[in-house]
C-alpha atoms as a PDB file:
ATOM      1  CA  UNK A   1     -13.567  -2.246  11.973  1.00  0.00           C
ATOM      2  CA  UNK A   2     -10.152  -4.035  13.388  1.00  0.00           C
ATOM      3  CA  UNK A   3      -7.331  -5.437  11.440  1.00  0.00           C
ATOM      4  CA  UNK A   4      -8.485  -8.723  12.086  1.00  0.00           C
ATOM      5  CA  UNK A   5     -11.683  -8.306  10.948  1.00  0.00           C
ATOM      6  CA  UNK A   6     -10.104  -8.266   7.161  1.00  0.00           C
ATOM      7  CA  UNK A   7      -9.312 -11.803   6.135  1.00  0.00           C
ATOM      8  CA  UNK A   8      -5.870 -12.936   5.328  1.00  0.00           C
ATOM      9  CA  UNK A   9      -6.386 -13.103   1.617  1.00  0.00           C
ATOM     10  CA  UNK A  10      -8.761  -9.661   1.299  1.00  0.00           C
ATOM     11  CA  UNK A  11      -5.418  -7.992   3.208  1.00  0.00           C
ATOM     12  CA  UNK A  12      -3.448  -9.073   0.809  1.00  0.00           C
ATOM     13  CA  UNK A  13      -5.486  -8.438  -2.048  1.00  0.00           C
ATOM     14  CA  UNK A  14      -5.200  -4.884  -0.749  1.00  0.00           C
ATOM     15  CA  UNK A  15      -2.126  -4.323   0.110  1.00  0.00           C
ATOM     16  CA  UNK A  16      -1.034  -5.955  -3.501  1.00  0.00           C
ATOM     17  CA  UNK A  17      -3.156  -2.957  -4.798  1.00  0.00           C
ATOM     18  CA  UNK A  18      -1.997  -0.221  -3.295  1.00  0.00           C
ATOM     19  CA  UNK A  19       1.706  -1.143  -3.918  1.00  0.00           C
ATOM     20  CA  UNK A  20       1.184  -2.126  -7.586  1.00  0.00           C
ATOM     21  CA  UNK A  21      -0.162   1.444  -8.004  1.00  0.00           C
ATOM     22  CA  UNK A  22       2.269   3.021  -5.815  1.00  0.00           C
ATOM     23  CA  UNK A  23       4.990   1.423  -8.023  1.00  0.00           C
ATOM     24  CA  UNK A  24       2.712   2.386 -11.201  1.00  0.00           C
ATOM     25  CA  UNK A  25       3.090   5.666 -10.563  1.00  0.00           C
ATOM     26  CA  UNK A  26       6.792   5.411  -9.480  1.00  0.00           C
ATOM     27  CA  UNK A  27       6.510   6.420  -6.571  1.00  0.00           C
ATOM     28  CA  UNK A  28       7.956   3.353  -4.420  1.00  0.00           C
ATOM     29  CA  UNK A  29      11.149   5.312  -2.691  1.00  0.00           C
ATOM     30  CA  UNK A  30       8.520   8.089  -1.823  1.00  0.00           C
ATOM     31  CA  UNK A  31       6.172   5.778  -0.639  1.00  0.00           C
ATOM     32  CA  UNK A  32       8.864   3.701   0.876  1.00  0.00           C
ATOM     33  CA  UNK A  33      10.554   6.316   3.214  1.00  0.00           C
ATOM     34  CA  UNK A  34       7.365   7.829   4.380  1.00  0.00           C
ATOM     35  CA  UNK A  35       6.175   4.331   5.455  1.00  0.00           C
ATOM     36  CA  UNK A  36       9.039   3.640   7.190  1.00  0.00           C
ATOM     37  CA  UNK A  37       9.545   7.432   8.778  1.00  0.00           C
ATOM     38  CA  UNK A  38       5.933   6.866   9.633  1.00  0.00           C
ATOM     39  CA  UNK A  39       5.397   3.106  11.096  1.00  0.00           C
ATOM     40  CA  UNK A  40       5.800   4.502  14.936  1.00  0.00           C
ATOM     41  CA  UNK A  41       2.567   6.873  14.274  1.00  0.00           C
ATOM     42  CA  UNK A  42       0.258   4.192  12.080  1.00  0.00           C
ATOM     43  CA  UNK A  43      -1.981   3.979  14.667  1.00  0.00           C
ATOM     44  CA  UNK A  44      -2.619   7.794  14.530  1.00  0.00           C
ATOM     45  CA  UNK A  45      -2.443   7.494  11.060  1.00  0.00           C
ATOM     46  CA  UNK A  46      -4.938   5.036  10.730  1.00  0.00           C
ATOM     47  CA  UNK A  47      -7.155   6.795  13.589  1.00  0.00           C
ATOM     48  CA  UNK A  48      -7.018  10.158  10.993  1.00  0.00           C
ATOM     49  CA  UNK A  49      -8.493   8.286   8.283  1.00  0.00           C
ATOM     50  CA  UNK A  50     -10.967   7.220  10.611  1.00  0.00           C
ATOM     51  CA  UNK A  51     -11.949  10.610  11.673  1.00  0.00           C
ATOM     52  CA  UNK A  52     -12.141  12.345   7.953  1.00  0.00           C
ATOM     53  CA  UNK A  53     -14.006   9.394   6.308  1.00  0.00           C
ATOM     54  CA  UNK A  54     -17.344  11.252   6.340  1.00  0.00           C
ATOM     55  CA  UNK A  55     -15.763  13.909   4.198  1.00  0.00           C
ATOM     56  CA  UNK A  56     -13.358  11.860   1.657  1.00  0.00           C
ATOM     57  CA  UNK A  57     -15.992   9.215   0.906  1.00  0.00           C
ATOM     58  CA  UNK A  58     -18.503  12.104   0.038  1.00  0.00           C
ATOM     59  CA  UNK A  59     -16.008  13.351  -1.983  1.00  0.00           C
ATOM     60  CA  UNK A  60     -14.458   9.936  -3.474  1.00  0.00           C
ATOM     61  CA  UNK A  61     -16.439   6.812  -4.342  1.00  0.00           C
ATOM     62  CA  UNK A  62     -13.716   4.465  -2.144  1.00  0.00           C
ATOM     63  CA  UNK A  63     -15.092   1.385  -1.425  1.00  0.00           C
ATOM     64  CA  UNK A  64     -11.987   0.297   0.536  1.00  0.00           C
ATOM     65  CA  UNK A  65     -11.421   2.827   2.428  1.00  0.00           C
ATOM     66  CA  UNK A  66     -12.606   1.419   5.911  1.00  0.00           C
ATOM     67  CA  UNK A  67     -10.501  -1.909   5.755  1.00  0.00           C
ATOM     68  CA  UNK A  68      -7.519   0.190   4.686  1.00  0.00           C
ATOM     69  CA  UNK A  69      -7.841   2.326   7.415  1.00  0.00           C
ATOM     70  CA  UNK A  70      -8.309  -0.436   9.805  1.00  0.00           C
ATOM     71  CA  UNK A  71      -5.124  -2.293   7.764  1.00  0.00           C
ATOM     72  CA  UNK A  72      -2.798   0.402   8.243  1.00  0.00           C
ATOM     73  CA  UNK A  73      -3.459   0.165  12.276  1.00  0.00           C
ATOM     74  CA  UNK A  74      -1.248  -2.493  12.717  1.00  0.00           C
ATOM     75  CA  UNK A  75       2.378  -1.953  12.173  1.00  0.00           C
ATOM     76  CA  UNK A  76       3.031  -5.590  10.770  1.00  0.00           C
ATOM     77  CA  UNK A  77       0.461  -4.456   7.737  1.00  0.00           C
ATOM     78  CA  UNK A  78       2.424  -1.611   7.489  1.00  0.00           C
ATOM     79  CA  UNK A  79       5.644  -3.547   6.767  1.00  0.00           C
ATOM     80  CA  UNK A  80       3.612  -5.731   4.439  1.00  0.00           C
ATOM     81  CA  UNK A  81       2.922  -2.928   2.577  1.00  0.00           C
ATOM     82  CA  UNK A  82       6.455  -2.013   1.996  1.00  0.00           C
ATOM     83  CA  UNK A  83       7.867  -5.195   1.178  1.00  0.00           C
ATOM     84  CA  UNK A  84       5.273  -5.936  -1.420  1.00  0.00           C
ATOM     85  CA  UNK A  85       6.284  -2.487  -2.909  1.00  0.00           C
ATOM     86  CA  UNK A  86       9.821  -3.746  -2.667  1.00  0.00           C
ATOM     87  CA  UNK A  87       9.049  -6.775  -4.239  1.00  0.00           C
ATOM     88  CA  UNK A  88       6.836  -5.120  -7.183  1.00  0.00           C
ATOM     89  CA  UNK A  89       9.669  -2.429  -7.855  1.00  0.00           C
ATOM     90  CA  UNK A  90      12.451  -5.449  -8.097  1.00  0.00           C
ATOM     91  CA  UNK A  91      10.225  -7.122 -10.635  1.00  0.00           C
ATOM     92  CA  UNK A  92       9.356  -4.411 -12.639  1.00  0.00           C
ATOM     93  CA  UNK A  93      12.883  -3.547 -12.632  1.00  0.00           C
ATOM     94  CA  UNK A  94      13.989  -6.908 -14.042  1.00  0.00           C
ATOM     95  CA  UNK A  95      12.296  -6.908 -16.281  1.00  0.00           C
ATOM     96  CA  UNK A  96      12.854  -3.583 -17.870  1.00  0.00           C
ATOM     97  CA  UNK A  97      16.462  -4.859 -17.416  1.00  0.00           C
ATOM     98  CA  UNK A  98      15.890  -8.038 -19.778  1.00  0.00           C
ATOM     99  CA  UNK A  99      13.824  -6.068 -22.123  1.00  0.00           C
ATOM    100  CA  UNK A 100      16.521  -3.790 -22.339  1.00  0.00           C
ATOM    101  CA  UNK A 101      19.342  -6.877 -22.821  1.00  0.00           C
ATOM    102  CA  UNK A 102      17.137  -8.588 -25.361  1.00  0.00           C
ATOM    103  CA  UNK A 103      15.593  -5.752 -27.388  1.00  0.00           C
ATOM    104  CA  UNK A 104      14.990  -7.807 -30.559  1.00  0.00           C
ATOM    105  CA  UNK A 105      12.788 -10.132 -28.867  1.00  0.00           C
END
């Protein structure tokens, strides 16, 4: 499976996913350096998940796995990825902010 072979919409539904629980967790700076230390080497990256799939999906029911691995091939997914963490942590952050200004609401 290729990048392009996951439609527009089932890419973003994805990457959506992964960032909402990436931010979930709180772990968007993590997530965000190692993304952005990593982008150069996606391709490996990608190829990795690739070659261990046998073992993780025997070990983890993960549906997704192969059209993540194939997402994370292409740099410009990659970048995706982190602004739509970016985006989800400046949300969640407002609005923690304007619970916090308007706590008797």
């Amino acid at each position: 499976m290729f990048a392009s072979d996951v439609p527009p919409a089932r890419r973003d539904e994805i990457l959506e996913k992964i960032a909402r629980k990436t931010v979930d967790l709180r772990l968007a700076a993590v997530a965000i350096v190692m993304l952005e230390a990593n982008k150069p080497l996606s391709f490996v990256g990608s190829q990795l998940m690739v070659f261990f799939q046998p073992v993780i999906t025997a070990i983890f029911p993960f549906t997704q796995y192969e059209e993540i691995a194939a997402l994370l091939e292409d740099r410009s997914n990659v970048e995706r990825l982190i602004q739509t963490i970016e985006r989800l942590e400046d949300e969640k952050r407002h609005g923690q902010k304007q619970d916090n200004e308007n706590p008797g609401n």
